[in-house]
N, C-alpha and C. Protein backbone atom coordinates (compact mmCIF):
# COMPACT_ATOMS: atom_id res chain seq x y z
N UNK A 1 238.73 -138.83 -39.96
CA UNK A 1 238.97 -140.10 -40.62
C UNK A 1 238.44 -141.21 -39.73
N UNK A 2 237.83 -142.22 -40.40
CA UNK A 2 237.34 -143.11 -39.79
C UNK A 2 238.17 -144.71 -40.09
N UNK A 3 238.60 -145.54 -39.16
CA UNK A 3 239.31 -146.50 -39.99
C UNK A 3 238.62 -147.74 -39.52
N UNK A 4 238.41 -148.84 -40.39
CA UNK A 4 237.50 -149.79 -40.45
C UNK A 4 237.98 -150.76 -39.64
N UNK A 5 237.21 -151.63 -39.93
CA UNK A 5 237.79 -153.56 -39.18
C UNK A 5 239.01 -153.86 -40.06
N UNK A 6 239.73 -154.35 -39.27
CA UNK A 6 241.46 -155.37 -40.15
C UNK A 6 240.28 -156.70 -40.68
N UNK A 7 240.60 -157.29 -41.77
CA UNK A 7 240.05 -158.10 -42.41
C UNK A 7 241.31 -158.85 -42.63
N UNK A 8 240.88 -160.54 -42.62
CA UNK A 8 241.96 -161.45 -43.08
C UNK A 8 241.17 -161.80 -44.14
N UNK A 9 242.12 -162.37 -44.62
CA UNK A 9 241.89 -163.38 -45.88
C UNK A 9 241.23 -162.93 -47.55
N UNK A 10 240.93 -161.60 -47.46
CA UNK A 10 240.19 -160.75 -48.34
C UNK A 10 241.33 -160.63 -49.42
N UNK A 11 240.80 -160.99 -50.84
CA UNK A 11 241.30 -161.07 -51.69
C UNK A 11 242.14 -159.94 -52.31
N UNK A 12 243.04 -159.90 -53.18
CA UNK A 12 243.05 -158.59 -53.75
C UNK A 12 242.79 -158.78 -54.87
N UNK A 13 241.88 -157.16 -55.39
CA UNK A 13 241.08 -157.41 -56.92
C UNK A 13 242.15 -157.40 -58.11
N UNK A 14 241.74 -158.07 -59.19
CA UNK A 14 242.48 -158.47 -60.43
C UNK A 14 242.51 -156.74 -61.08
N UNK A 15 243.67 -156.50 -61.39
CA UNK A 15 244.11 -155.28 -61.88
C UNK A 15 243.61 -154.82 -63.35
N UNK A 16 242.69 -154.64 -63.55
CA UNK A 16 242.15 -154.04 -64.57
C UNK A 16 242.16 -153.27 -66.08
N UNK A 17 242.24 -153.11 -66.85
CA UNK A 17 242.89 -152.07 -68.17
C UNK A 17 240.93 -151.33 -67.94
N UNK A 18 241.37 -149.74 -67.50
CA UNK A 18 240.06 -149.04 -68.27
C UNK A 18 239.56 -149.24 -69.39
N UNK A 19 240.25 -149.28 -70.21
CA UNK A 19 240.13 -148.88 -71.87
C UNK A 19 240.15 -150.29 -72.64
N UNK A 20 240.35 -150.20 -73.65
CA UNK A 20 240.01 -151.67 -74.43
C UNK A 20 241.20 -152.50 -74.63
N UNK A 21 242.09 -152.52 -73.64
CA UNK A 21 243.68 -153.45 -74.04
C UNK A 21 243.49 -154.54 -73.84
N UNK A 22 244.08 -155.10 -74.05
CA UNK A 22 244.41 -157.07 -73.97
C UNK A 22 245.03 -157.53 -73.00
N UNK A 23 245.55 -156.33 -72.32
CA UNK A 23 247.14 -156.77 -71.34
C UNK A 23 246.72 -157.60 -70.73
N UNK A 24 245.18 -158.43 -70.06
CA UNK A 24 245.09 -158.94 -69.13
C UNK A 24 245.39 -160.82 -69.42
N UNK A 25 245.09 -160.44 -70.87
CA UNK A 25 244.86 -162.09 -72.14
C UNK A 25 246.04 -162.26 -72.36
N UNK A 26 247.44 -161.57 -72.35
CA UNK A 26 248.47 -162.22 -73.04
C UNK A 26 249.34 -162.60 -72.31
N UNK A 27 250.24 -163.42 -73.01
CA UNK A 27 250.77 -164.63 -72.42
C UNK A 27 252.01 -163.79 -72.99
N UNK A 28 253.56 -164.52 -72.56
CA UNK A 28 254.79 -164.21 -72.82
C UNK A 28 254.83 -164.52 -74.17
N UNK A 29 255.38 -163.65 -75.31
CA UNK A 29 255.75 -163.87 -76.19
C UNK A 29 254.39 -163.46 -77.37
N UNK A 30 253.78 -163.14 -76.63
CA UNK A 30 252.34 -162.48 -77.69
C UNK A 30 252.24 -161.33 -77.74
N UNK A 31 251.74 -160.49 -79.05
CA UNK A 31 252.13 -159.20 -79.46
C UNK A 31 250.61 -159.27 -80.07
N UNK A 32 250.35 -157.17 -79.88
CA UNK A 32 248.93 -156.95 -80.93
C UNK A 32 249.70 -155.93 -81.35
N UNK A 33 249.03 -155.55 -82.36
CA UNK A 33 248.94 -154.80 -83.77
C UNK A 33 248.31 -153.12 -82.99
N UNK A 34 248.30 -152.49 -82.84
CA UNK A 34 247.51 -151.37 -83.09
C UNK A 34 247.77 -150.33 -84.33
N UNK A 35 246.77 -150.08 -85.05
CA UNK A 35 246.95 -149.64 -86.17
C UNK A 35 246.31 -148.47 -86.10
N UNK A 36 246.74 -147.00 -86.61
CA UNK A 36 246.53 -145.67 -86.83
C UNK A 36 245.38 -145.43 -86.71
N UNK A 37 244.63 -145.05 -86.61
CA UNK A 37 243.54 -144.88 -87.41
C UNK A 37 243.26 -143.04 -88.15
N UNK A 38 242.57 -142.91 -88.94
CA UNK A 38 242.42 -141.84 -90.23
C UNK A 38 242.38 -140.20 -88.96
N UNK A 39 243.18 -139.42 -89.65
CA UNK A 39 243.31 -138.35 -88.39
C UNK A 39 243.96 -138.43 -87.11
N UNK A 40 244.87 -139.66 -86.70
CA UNK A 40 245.53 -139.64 -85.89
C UNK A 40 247.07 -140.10 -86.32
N UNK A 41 247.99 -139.75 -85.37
CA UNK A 41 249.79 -139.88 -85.36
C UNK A 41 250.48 -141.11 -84.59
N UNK A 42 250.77 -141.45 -85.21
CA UNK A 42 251.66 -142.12 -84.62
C UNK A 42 252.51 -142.19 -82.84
N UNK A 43 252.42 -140.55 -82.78
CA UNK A 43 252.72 -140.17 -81.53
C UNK A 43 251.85 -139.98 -80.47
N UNK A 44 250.17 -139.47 -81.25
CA UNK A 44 249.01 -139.76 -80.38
C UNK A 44 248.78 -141.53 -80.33
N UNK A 45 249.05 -142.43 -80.91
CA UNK A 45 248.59 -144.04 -80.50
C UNK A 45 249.48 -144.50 -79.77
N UNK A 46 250.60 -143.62 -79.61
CA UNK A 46 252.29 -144.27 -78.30
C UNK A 46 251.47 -143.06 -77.22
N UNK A 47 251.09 -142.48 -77.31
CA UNK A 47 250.72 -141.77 -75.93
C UNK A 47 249.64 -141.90 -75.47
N UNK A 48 249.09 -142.78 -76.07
CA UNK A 48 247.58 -143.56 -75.35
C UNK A 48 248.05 -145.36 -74.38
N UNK A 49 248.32 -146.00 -75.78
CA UNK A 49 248.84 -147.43 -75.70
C UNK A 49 250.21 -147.80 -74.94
N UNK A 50 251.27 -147.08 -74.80
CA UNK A 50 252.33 -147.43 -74.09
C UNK A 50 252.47 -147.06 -72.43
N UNK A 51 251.81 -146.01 -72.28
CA UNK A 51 251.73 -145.68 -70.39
C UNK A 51 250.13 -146.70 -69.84
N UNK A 52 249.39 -147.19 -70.72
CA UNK A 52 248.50 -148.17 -70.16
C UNK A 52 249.38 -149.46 -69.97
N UNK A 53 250.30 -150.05 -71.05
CA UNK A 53 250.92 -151.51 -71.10
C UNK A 53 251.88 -151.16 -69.83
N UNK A 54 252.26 -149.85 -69.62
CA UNK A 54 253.11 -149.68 -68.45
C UNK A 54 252.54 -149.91 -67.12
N UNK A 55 251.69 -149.23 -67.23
CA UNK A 55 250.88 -149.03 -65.80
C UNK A 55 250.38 -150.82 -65.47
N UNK A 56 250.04 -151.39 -66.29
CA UNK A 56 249.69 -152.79 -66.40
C UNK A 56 250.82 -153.30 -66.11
N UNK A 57 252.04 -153.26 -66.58
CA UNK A 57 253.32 -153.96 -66.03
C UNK A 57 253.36 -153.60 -64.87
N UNK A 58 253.68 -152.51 -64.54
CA UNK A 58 253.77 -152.43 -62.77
C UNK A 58 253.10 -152.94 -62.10
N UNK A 59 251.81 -152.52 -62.41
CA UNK A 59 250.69 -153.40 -61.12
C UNK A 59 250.93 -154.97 -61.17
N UNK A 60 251.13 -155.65 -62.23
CA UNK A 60 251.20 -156.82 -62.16
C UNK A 60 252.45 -157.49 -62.75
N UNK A 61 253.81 -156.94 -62.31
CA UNK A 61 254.88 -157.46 -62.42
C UNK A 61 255.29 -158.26 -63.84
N UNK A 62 254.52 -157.72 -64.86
CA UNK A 62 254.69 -157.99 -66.09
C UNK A 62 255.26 -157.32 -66.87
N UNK A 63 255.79 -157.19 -68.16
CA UNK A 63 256.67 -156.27 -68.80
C UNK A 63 256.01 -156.44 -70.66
N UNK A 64 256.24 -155.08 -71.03
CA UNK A 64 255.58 -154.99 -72.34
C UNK A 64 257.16 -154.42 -73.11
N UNK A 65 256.80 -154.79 -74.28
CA UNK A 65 257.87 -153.57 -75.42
C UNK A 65 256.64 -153.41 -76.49
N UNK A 66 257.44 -152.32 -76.75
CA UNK A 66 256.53 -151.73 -77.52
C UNK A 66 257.75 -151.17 -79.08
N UNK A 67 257.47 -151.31 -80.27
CA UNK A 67 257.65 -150.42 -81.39
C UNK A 67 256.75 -150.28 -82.26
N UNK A 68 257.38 -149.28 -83.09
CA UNK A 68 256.85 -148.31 -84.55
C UNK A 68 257.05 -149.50 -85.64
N UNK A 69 255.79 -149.80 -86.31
CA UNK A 69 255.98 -150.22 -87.85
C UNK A 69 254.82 -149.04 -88.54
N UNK A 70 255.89 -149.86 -89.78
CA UNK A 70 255.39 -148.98 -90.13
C UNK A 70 255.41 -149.08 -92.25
N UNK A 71 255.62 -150.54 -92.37
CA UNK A 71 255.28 -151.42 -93.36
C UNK A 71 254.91 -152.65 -93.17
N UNK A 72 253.47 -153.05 -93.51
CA UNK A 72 252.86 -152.61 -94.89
C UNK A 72 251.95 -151.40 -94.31
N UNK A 73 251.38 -151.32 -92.85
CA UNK A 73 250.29 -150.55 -92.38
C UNK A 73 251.04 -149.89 -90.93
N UNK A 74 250.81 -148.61 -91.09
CA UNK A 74 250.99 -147.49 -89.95
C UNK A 74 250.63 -148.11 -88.66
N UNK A 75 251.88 -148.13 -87.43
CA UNK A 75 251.02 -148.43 -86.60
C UNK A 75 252.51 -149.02 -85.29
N UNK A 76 251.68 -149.36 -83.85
CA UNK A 76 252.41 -149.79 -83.33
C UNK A 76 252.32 -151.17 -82.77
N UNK A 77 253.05 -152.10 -82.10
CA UNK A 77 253.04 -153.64 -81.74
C UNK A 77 253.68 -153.62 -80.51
N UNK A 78 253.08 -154.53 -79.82
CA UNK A 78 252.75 -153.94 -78.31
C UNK A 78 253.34 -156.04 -77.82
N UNK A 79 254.41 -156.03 -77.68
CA UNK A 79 254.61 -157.58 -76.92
C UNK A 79 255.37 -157.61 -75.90
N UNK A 80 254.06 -158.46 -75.20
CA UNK A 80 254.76 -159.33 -73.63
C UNK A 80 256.18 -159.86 -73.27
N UNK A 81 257.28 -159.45 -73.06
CA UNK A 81 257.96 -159.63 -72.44
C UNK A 81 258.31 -160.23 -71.59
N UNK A 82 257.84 -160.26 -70.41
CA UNK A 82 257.51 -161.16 -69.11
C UNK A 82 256.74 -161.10 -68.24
């Protein structure tokens, strides 16, 4: 193992979403829609979308809720918390 120079003042990088989420745009009290799409469950779009809004809360001390609608259109809603 090799260990580098101590660096001051070096930023730390803005925490990222891989995939196509919003988490980085919303503000307290704002919610999106994700809606089914044809060949997928309800339980596959909570096991994509809810451990990303998580992983995003932790890193950046923010908090999501998440539920099931599911009138008029299939699907889940994903809002900022804090």
């Amino acid at each position: 193992m090799k260990i580098g120079k101590i660096e001051k003042d070096r930023p730390i990088p803005e925490v990222n979403s891989r995939i196509k989420y919003p988490w980085s745009n919303m503000d307290v009290g704002d919610s999106v829609f994700f809606r089914v799409e044809k060949g997928e469950s309800i339980q596959q779009l909570k096991r994509k979308v809810v451990p990303s809004s998580r992983y995003y809360g932790e890193k950046t001390n923010k908090e999501f809720k998440t539920m099931t609608e599911r009138d008029p259109e299939e699907g889940i809603r994903v809002w900022r918390v804090r």
